[in-house]
N, C-alpha and C. Protein backbone atom coordinates (compact mmCIF):
# COMPACT_ATOMS: atom_id res chain seq x y z
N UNK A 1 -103.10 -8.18 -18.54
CA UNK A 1 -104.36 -8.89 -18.64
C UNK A 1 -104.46 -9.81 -17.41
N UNK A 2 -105.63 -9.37 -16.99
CA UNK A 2 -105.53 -10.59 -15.50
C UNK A 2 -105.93 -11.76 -15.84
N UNK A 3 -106.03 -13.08 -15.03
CA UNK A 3 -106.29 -14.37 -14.95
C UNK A 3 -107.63 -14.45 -15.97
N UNK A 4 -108.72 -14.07 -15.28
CA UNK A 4 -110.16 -14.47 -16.08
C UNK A 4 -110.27 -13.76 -17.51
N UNK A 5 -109.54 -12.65 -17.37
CA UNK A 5 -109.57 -12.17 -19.02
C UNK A 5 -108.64 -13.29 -19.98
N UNK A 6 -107.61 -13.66 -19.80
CA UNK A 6 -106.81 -14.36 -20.37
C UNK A 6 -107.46 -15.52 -20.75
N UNK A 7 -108.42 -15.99 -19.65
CA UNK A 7 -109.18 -17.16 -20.08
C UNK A 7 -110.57 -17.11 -20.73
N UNK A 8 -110.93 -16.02 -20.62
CA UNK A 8 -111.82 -16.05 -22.10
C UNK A 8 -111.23 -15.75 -23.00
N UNK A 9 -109.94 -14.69 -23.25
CA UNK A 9 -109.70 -14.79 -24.79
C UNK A 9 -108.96 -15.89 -25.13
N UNK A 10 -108.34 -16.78 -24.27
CA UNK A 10 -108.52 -18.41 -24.97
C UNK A 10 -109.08 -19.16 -25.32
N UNK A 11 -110.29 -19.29 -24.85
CA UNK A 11 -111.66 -19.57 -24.67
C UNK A 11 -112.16 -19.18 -26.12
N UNK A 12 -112.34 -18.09 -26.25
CA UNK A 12 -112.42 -17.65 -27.62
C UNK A 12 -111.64 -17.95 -28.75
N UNK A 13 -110.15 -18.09 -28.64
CA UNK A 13 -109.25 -18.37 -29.34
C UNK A 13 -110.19 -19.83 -30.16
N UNK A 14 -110.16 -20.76 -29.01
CA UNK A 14 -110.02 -22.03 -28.99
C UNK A 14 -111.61 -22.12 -29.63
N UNK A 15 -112.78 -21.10 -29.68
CA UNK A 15 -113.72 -21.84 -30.54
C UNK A 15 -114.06 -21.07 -31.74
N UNK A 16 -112.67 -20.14 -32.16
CA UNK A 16 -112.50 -19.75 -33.68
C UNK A 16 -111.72 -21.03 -34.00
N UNK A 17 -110.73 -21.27 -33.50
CA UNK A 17 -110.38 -22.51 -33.97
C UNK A 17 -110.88 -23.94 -34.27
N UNK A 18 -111.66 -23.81 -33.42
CA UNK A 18 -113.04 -25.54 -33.83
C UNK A 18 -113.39 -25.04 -34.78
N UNK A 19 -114.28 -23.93 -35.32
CA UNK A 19 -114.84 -23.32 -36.12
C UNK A 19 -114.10 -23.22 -37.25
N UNK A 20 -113.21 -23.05 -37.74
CA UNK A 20 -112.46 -22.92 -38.84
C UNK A 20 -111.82 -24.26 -39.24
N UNK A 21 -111.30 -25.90 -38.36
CA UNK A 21 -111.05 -26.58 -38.47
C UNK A 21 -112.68 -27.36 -39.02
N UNK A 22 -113.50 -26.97 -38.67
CA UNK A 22 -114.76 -27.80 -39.15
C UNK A 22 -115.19 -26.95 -40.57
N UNK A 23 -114.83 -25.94 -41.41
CA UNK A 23 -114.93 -25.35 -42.16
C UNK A 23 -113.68 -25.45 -43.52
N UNK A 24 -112.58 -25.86 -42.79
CA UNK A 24 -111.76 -26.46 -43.49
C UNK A 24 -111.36 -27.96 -43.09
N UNK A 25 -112.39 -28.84 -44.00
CA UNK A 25 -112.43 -30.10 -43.97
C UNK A 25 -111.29 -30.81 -44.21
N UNK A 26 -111.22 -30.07 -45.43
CA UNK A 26 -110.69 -30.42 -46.60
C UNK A 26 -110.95 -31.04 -47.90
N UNK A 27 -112.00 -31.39 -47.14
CA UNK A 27 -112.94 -32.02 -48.55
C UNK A 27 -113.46 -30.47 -49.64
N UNK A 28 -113.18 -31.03 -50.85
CA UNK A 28 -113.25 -30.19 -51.82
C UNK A 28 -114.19 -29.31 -52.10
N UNK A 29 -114.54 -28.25 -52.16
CA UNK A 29 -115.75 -27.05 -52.55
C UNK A 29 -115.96 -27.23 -54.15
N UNK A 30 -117.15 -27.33 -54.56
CA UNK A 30 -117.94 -27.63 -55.69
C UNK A 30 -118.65 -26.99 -56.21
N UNK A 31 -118.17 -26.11 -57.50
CA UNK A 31 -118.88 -24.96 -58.33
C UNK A 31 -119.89 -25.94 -59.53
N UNK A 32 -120.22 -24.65 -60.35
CA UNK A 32 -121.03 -25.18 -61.98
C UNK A 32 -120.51 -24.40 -62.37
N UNK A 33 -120.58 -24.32 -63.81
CA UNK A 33 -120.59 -23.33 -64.70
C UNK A 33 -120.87 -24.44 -65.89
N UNK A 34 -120.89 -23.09 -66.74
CA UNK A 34 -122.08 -23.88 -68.29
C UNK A 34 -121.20 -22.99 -69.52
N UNK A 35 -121.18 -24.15 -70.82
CA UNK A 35 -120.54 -23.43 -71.63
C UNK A 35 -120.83 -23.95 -72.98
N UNK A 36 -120.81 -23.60 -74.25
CA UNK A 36 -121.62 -24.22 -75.88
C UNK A 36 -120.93 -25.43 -75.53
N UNK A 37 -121.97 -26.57 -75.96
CA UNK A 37 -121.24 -28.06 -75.91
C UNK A 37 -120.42 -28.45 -76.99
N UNK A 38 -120.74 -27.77 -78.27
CA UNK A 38 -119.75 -27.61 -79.84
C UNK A 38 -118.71 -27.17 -79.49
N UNK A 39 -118.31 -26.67 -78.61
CA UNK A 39 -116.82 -26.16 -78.51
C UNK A 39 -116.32 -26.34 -77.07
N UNK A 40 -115.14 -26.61 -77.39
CA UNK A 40 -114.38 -26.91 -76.02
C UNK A 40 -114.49 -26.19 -75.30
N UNK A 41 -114.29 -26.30 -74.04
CA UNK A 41 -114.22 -25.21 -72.70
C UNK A 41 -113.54 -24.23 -73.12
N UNK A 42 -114.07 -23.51 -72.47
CA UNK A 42 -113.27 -21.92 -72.72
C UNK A 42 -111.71 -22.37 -71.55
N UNK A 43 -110.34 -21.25 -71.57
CA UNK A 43 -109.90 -21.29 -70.30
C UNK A 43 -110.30 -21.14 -69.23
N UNK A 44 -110.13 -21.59 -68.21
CA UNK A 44 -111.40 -20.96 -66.92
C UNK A 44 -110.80 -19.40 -66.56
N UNK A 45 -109.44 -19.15 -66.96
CA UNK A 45 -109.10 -17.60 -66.61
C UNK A 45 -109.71 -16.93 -67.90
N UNK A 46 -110.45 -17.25 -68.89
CA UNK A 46 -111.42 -16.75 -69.76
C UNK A 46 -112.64 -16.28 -69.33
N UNK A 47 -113.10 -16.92 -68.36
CA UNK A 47 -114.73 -16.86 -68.13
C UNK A 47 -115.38 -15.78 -67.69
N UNK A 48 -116.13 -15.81 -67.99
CA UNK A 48 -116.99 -14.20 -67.30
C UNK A 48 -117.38 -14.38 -66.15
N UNK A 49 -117.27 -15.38 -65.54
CA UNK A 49 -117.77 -15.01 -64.01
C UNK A 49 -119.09 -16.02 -63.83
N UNK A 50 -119.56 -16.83 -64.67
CA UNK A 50 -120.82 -17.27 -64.84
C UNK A 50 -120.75 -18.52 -63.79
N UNK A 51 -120.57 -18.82 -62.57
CA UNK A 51 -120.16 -19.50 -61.28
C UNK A 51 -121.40 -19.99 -60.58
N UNK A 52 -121.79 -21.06 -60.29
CA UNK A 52 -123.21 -21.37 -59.64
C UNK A 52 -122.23 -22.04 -58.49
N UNK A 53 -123.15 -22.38 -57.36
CA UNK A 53 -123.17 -23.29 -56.32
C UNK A 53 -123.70 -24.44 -56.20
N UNK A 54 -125.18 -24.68 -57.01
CA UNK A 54 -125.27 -25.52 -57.35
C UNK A 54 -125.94 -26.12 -58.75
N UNK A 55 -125.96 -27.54 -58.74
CA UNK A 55 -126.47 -27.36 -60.11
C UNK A 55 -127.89 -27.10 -60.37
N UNK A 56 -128.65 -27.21 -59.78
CA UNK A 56 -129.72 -26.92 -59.91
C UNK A 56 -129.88 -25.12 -60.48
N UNK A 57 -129.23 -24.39 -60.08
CA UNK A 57 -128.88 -22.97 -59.96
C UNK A 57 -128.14 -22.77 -61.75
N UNK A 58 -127.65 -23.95 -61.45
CA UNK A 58 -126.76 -23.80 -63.28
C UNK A 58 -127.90 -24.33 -64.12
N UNK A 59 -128.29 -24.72 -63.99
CA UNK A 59 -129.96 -25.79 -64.76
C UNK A 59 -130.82 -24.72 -65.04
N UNK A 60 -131.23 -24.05 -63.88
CA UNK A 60 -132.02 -23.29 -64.34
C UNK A 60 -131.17 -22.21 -65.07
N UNK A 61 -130.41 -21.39 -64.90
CA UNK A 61 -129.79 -20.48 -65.92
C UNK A 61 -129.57 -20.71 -67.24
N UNK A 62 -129.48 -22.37 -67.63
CA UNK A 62 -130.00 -22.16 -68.96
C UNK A 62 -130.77 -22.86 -69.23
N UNK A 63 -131.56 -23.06 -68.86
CA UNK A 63 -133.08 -22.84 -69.30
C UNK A 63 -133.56 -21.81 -69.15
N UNK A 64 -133.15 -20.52 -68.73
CA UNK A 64 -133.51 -19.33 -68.94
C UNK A 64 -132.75 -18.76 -70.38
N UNK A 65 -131.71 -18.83 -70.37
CA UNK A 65 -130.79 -19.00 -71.63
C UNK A 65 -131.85 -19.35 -72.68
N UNK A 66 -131.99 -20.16 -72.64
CA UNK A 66 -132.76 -21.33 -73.87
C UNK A 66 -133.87 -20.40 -74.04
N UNK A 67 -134.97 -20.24 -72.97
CA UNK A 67 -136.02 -19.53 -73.34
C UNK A 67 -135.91 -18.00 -74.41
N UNK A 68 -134.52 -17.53 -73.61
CA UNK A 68 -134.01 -16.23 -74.26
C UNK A 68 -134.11 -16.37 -75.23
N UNK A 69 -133.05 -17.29 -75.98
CA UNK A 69 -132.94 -17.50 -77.21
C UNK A 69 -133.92 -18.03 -78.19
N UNK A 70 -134.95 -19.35 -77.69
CA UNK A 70 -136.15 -18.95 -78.69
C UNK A 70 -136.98 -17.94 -78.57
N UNK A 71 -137.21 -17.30 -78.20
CA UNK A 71 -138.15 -15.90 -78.03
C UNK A 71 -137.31 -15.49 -79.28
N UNK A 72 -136.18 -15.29 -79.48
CA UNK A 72 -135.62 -14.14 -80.06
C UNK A 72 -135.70 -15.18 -81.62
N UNK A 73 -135.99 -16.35 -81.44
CA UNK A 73 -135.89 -16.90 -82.69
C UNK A 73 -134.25 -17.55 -83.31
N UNK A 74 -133.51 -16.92 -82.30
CA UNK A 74 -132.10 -17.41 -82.33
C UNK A 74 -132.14 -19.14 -82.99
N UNK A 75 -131.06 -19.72 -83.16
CA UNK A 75 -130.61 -21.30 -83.48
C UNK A 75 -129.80 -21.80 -81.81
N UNK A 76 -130.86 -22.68 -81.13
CA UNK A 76 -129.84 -22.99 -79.69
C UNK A 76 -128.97 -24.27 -80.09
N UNK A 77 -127.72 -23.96 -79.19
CA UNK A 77 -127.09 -24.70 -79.56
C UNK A 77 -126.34 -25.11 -77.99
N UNK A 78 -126.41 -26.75 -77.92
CA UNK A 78 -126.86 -27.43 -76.49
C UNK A 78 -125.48 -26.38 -75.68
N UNK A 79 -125.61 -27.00 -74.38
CA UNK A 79 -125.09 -26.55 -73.27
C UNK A 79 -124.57 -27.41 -72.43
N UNK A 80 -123.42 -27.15 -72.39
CA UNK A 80 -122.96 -28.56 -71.37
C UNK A 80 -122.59 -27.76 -69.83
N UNK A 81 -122.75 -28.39 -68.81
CA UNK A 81 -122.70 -28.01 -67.33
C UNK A 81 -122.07 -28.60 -66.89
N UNK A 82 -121.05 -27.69 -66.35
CA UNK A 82 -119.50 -28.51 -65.51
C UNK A 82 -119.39 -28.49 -63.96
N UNK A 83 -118.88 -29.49 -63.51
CA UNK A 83 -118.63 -29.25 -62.38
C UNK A 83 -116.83 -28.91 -62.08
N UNK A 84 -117.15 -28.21 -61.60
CA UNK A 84 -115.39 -27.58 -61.03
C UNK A 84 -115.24 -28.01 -59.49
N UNK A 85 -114.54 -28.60 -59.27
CA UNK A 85 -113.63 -28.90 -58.10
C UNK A 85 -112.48 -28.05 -57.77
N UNK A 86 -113.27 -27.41 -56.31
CA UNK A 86 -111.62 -26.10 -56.08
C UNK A 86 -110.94 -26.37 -54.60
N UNK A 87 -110.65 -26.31 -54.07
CA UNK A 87 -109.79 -26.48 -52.47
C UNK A 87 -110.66 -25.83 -51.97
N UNK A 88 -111.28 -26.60 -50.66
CA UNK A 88 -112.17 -26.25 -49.30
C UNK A 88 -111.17 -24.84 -48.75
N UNK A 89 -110.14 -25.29 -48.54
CA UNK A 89 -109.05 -24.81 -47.43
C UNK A 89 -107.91 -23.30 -48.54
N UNK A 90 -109.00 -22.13 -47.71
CA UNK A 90 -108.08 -21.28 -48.41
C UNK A 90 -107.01 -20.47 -47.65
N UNK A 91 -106.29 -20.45 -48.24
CA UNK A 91 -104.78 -19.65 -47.60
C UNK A 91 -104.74 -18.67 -48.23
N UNK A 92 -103.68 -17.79 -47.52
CA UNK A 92 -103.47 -16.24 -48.19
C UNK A 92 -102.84 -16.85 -49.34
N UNK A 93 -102.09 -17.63 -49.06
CA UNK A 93 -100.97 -18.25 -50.47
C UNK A 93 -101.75 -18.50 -51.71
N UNK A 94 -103.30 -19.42 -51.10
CA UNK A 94 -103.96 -19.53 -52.43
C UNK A 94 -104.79 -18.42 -52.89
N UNK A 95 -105.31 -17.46 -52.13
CA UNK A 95 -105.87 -16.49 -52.53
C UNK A 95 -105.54 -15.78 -53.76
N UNK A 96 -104.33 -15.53 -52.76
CA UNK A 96 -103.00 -14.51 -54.18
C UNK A 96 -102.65 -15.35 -55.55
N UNK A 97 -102.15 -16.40 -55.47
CA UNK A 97 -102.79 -17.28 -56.32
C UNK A 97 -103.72 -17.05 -57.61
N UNK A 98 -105.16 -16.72 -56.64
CA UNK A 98 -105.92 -17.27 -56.96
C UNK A 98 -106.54 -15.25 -57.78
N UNK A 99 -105.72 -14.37 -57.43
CA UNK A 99 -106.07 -13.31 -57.87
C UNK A 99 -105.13 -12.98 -58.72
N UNK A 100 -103.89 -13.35 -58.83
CA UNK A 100 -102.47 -13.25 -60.17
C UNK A 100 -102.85 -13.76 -61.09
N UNK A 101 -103.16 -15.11 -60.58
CA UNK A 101 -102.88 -16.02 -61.99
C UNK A 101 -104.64 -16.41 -61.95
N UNK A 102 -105.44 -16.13 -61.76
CA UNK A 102 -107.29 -16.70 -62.60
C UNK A 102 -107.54 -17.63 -62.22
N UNK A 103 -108.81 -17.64 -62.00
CA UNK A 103 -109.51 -19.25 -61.68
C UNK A 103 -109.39 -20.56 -62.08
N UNK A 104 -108.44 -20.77 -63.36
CA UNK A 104 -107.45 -21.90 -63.70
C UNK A 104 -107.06 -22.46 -62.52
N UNK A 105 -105.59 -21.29 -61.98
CA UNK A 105 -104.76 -22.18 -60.89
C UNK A 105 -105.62 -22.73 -59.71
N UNK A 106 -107.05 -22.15 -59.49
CA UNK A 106 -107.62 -22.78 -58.46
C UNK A 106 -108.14 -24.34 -58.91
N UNK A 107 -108.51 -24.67 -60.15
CA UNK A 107 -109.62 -25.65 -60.17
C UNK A 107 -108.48 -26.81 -60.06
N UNK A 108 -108.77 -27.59 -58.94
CA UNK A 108 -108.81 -29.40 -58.96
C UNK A 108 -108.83 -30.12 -60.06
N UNK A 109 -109.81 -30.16 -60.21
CA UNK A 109 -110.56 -31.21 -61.16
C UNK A 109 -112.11 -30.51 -61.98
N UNK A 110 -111.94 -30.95 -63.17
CA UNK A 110 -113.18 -30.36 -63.54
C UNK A 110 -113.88 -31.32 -64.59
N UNK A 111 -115.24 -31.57 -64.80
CA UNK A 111 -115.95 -32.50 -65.84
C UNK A 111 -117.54 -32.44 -66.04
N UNK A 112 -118.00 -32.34 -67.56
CA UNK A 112 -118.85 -31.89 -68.04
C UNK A 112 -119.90 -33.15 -67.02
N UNK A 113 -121.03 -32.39 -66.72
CA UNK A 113 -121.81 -32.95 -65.56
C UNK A 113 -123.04 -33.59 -66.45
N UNK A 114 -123.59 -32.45 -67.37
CA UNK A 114 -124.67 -33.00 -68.38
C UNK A 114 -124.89 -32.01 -69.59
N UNK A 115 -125.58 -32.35 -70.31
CA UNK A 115 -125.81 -31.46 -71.64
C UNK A 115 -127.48 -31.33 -71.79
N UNK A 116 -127.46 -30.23 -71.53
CA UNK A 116 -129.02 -29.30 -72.06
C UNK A 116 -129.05 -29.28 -73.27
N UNK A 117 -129.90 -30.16 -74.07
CA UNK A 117 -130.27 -29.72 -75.39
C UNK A 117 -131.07 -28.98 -75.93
């Protein structure tokens, strides 16, 4: 590789690397999910997948929920909306992790955000 090639693929090196250091903050990545407020959380390696980004995105899903269910005449029964706290910064280590053992071993921190009645 001659001189000027070497120095763009450093060049390059060096602004995947800004790029990925400004992407892994480290500050924490922040899901929703929603679950019956009568009963405790499910496990999170239980869940079906029901994952928002934000809450607004979880808000409206049930209130679509809700609508479902009176149409059908169903009994609603409230909804509480969580926020999950998971690691900004993913590694192969947490990946694998994060595909063995379920979306448990990923979550931080997690706490009911509000309740849809």
């Amino acid at each position: 590789m001659n001189v000027a090639a070497s120095r763009v693929s450093w060049l390059k090196g060096e602004a995947t690397l800004r790029r990925s250091r400004r992407t892994q903050s480290g500050r924490p990545m922040i899901l929703y999910t929603y679950s019956v407020a009568a009963q405790e959380p499910p496990p999170y390696h239980a869940r079906s997948g029901t994952f928002f980004e934000s809450l607004e995105e979880a808000r409206q899903a049930v209130r679509i929920l809700r609508n479902e269910v009176a149409r059908d005449g169903a009994e609603w029964m409230p909804i509480r909306i969580e926020t999950l706290e998971i690691p900004a910064i993913v590694t192969s280590r947490s990946l694998i992790r994060l595909l063995n053992e379920g979306i448990a071993s990923f979550i931080q921190r997690s706490e009911t955000t509000e309740i849809i009645s």
